[in-house]
PDB file of N, CA and C in Angstrom:
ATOM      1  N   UNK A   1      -2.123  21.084 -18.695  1.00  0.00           N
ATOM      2  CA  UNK A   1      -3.323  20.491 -18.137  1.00  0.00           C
ATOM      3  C   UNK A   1      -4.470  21.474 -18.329  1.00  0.00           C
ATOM      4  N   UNK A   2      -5.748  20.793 -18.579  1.00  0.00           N
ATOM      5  CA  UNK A   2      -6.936  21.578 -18.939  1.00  0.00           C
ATOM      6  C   UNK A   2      -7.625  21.417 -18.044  1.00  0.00           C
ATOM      7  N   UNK A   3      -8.775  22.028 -17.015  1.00  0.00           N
ATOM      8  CA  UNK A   3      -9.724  21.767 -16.195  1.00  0.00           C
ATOM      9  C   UNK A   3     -11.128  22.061 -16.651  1.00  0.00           C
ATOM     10  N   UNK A   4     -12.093  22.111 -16.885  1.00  0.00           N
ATOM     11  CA  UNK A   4     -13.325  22.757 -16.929  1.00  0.00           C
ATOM     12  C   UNK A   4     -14.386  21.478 -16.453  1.00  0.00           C
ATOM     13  N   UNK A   5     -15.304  22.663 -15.480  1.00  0.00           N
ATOM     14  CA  UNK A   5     -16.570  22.146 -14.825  1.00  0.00           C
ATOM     15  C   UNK A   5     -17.418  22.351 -15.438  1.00  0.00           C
ATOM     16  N   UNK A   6     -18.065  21.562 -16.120  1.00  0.00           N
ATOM     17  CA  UNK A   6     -19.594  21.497 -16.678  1.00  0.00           C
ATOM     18  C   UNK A   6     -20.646  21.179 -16.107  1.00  0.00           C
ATOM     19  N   UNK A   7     -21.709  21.389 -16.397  1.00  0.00           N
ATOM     20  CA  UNK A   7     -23.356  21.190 -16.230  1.00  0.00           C
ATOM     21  C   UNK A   7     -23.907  20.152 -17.500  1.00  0.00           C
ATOM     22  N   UNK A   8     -23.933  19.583 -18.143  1.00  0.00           N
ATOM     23  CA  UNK A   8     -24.387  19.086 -19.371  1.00  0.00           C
ATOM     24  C   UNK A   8     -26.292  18.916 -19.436  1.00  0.00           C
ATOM     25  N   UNK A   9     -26.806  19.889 -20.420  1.00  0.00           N
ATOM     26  CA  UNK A   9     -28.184  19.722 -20.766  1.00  0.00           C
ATOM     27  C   UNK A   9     -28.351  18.756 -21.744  1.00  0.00           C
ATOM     28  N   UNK A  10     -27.977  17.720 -21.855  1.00  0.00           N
ATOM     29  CA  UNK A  10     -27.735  16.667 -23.366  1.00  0.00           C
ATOM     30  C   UNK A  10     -27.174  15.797 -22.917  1.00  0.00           C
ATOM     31  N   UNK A  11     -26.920  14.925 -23.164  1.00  0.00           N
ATOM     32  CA  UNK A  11     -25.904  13.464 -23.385  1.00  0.00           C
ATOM     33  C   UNK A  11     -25.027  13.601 -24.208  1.00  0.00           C
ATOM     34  N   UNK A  12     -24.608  14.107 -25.229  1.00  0.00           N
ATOM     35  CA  UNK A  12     -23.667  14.610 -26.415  1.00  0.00           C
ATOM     36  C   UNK A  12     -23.199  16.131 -25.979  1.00  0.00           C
ATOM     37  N   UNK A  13     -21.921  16.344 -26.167  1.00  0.00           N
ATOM     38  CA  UNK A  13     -21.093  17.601 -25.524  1.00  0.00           C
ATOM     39  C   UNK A  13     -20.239  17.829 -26.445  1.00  0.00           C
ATOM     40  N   UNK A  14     -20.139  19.517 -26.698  1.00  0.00           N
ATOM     41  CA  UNK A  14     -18.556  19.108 -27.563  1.00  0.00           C
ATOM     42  C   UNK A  14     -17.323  20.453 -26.908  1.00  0.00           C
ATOM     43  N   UNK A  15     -16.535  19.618 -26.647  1.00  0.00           N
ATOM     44  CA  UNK A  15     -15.319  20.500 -25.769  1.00  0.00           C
ATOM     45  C   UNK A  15     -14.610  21.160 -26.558  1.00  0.00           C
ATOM     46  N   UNK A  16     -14.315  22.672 -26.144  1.00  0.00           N
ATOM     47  CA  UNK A  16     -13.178  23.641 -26.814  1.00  0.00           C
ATOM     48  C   UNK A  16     -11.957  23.023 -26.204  1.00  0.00           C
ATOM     49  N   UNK A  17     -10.758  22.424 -27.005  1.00  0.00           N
ATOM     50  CA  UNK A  17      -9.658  22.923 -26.591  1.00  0.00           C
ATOM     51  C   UNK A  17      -8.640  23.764 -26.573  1.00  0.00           C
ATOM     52  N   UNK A  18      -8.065  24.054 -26.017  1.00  0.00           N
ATOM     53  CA  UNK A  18      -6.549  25.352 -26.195  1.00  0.00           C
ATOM     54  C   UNK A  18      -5.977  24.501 -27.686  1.00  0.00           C
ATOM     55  N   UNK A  19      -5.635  25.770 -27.857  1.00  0.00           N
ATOM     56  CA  UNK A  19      -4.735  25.296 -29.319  1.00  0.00           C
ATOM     57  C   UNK A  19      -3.792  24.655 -29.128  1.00  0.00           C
ATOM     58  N   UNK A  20      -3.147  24.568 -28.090  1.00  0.00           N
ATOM     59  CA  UNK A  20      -1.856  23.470 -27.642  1.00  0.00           C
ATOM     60  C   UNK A  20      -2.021  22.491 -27.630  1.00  0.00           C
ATOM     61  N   UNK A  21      -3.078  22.068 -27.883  1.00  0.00           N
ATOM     62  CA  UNK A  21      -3.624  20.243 -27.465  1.00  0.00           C
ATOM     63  C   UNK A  21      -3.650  20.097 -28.678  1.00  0.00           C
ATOM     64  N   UNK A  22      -3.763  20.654 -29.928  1.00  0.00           N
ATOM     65  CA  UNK A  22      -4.056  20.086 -30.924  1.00  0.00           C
ATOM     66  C   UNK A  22      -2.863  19.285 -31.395  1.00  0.00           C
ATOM     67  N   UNK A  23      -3.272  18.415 -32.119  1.00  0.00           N
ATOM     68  CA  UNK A  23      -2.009  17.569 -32.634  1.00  0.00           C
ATOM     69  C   UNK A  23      -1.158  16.427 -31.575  1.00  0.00           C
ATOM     70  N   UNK A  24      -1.736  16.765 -30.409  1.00  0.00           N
ATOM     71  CA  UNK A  24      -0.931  16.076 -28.978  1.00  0.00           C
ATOM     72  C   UNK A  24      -1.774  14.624 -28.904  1.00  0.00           C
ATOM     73  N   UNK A  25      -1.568  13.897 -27.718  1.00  0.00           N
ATOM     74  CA  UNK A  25      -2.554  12.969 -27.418  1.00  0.00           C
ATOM     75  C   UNK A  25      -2.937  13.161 -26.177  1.00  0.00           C
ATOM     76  N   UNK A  26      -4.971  13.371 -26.177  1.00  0.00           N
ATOM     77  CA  UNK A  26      -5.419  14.074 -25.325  1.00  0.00           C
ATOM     78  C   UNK A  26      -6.206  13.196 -24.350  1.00  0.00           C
ATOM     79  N   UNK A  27      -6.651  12.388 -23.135  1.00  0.00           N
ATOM     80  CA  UNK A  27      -7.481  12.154 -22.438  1.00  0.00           C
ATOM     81  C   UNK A  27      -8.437  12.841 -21.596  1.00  0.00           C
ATOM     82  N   UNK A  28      -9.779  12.405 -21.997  1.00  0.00           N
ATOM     83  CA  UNK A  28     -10.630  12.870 -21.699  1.00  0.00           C
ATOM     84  C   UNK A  28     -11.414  11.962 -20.386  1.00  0.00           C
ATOM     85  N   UNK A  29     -11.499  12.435 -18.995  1.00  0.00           N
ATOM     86  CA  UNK A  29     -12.382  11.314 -18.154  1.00  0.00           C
ATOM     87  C   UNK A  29     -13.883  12.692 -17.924  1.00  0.00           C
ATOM     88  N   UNK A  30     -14.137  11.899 -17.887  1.00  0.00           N
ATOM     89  CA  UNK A  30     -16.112  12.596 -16.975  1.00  0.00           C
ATOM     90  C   UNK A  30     -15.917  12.196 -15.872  1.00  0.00           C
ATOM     91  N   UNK A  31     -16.182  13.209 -15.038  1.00  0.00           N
ATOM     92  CA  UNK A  31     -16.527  12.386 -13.198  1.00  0.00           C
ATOM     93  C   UNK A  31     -17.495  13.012 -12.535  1.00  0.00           C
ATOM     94  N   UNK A  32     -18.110  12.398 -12.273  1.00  0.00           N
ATOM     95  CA  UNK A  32     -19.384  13.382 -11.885  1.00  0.00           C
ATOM     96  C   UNK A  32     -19.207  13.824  -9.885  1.00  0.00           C
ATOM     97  N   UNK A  33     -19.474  14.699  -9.764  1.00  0.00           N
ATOM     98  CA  UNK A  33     -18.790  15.720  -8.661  1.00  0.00           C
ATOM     99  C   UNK A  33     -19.991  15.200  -7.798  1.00  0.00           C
ATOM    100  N   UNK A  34     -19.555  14.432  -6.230  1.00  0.00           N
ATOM    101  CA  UNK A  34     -20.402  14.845  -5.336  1.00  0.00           C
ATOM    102  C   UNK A  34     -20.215  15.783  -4.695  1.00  0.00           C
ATOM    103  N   UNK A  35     -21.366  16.859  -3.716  1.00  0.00           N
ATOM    104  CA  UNK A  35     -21.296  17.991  -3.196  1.00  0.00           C
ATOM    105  C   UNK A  35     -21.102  17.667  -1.674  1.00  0.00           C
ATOM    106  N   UNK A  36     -20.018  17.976  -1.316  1.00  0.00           N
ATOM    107  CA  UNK A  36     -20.175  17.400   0.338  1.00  0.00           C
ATOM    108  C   UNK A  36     -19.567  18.236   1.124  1.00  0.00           C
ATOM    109  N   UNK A  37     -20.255  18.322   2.219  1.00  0.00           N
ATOM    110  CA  UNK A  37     -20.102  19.745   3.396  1.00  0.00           C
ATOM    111  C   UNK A  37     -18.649  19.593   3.820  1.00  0.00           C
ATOM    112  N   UNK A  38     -17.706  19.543   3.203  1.00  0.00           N
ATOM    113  CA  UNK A  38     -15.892  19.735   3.877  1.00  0.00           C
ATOM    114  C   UNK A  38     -16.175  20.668   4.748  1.00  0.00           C
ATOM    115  N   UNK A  39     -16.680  21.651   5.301  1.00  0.00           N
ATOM    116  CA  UNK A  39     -16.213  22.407   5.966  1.00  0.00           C
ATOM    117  C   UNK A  39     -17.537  22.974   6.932  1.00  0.00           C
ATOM    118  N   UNK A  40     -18.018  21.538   7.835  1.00  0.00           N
ATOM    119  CA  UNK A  40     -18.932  22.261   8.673  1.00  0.00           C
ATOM    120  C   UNK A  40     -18.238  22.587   9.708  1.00  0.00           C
ATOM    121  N   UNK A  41     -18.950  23.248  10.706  1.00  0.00           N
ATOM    122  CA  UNK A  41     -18.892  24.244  11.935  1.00  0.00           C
ATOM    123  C   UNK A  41     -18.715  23.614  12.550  1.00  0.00           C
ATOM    124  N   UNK A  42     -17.833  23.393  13.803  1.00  0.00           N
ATOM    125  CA  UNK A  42     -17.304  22.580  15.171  1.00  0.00           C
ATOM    126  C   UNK A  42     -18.815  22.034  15.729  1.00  0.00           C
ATOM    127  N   UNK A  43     -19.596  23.157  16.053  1.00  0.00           N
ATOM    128  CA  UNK A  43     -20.948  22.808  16.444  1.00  0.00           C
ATOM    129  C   UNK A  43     -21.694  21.673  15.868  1.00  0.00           C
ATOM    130  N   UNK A  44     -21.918  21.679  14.245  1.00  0.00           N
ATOM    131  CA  UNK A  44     -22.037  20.919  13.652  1.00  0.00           C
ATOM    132  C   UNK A  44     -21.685  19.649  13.807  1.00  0.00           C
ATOM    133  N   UNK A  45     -20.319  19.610  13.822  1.00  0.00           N
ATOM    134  CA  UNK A  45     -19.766  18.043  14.072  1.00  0.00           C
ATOM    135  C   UNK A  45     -19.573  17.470  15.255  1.00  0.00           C
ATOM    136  N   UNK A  46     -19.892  18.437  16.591  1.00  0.00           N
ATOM    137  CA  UNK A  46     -20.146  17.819  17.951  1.00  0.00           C
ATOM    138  C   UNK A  46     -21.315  17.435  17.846  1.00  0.00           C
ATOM    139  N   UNK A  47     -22.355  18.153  17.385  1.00  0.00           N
ATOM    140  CA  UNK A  47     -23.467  17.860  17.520  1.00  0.00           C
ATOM    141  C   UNK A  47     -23.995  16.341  16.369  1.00  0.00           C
ATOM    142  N   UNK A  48     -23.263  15.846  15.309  1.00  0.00           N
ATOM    143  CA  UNK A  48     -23.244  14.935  14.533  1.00  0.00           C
ATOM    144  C   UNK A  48     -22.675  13.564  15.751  1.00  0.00           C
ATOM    145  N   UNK A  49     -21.992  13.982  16.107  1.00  0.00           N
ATOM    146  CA  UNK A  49     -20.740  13.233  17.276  1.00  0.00           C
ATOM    147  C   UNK A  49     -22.182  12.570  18.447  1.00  0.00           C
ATOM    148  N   UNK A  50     -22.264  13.153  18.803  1.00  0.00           N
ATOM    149  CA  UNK A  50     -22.831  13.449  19.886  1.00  0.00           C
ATOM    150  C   UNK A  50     -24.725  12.614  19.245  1.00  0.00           C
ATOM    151  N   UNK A  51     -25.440  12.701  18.759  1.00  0.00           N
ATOM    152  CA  UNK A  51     -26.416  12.391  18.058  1.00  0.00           C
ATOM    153  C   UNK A  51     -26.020  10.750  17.791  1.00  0.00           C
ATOM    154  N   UNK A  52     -25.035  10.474  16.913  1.00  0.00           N
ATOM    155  CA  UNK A  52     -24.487   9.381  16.765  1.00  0.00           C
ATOM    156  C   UNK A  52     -24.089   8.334  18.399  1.00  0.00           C
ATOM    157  N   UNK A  53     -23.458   8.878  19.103  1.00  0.00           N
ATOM    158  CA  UNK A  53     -23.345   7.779  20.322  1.00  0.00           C
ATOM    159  C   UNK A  53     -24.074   8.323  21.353  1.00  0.00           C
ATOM    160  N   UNK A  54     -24.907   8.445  21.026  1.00  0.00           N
ATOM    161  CA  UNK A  54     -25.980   9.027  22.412  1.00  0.00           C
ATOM    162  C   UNK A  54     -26.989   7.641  22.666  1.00  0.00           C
ATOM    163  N   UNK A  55     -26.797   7.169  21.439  1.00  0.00           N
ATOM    164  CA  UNK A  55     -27.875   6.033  21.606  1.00  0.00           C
ATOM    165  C   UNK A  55     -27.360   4.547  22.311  1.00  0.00           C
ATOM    166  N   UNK A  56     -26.049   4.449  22.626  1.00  0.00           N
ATOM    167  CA  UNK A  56     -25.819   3.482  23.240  1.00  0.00           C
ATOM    168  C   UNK A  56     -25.891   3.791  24.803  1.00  0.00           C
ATOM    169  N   UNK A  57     -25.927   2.623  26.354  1.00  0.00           N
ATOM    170  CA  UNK A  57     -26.208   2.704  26.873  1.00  0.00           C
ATOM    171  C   UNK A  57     -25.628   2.512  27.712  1.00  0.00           C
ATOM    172  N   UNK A  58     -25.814   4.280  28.875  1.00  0.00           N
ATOM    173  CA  UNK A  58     -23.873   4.586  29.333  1.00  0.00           C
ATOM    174  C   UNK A  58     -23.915   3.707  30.505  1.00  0.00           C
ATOM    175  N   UNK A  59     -23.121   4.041  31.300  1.00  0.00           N
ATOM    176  CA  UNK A  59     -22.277   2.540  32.633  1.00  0.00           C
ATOM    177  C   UNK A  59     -21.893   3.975  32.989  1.00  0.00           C
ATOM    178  N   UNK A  60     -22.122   3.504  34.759  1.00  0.00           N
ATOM    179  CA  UNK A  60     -21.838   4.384  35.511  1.00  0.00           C
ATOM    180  C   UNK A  60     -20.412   3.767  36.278  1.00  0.00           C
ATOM    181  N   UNK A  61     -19.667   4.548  35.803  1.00  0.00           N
ATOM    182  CA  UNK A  61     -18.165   3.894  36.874  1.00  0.00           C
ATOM    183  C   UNK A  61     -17.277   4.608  37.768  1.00  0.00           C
ATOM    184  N   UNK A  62     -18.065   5.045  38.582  1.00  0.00           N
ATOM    185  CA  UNK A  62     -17.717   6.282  39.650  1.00  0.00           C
ATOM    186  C   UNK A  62     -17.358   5.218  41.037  1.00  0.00           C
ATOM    187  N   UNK A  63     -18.126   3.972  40.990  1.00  0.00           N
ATOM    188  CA  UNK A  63     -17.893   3.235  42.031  1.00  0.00           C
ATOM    189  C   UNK A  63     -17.114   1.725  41.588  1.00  0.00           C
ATOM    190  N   UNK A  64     -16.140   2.260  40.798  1.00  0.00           N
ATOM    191  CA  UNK A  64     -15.211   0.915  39.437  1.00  0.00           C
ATOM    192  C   UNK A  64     -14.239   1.259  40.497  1.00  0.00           C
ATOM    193  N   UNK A  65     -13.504   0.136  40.852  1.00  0.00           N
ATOM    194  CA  UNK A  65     -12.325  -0.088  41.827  1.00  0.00           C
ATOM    195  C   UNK A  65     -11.422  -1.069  40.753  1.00  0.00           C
ATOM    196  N   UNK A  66      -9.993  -1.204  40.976  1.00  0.00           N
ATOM    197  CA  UNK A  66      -9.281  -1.507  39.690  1.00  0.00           C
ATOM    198  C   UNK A  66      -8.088  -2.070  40.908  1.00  0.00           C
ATOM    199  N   UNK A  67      -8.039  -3.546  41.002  1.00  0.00           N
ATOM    200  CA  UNK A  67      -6.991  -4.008  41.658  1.00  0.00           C
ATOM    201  C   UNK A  67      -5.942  -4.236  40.922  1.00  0.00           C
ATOM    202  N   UNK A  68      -4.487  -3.835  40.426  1.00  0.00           N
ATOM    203  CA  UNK A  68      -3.637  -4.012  39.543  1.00  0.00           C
ATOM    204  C   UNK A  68      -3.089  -5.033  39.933  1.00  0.00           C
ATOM    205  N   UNK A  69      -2.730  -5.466  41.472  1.00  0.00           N
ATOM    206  CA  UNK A  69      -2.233  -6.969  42.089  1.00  0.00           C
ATOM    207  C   UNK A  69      -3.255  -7.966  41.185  1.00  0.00           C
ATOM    208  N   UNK A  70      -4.171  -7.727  41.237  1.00  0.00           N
ATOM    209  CA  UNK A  70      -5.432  -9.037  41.452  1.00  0.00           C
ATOM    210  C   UNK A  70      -5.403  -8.985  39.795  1.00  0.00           C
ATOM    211  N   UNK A  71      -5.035  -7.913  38.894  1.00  0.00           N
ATOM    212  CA  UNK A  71      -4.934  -8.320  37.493  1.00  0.00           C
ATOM    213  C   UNK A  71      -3.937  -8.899  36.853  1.00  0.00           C
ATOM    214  N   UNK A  72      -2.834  -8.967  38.026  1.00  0.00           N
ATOM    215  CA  UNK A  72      -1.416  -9.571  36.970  1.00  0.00           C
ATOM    216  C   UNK A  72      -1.201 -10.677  38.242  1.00  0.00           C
ATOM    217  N   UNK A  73      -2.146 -11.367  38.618  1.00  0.00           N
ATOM    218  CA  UNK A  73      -2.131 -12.778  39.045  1.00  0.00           C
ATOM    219  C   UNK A  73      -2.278 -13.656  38.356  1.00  0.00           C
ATOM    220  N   UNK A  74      -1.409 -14.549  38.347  1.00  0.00           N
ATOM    221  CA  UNK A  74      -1.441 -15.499  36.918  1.00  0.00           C
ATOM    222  C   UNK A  74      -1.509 -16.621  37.957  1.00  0.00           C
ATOM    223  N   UNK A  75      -1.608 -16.831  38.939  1.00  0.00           N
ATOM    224  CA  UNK A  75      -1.649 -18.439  39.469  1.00  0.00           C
ATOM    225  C   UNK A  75      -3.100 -19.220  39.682  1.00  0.00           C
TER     226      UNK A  75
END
């Protein structure tokens, strides 16, 4: 297996291969690389967290009473 990361200044490229490839049958894909933060800071992603559901609108349930009789009454 061959890897190499390019930059391309052109539309037309021409690739070195290892001498082992020669004569073989070779596939070539292009993929173009997005750059993405894998590895932000805890802070970072509380603070992403946190930014994101801040905007919905909280319920206070300090005075929520929960009858378990009165929920599994089926009559």
């Amino acid at each position: 297996m061959f890897t190499q990361t390019i930059i391309p200044d052109k539309a037309s490229i021409t690739i070195q291969l290892p001498e082992s490839f020669v004569g073989e049958e070779v596939r070539v894909i292009a993929v173009v690389e997005k750059k993405t933060d894998v590895m932000k800071s805890l802070s970072d992603r509380l603070k992403a967290v946190k930014d994101k559901y801040s905007v919905y609108p909280r319920v206070n349930l300090s005075d929520f009473t929960f009858d378990r009789e009165e929920a599994n009454d089926f009559d």
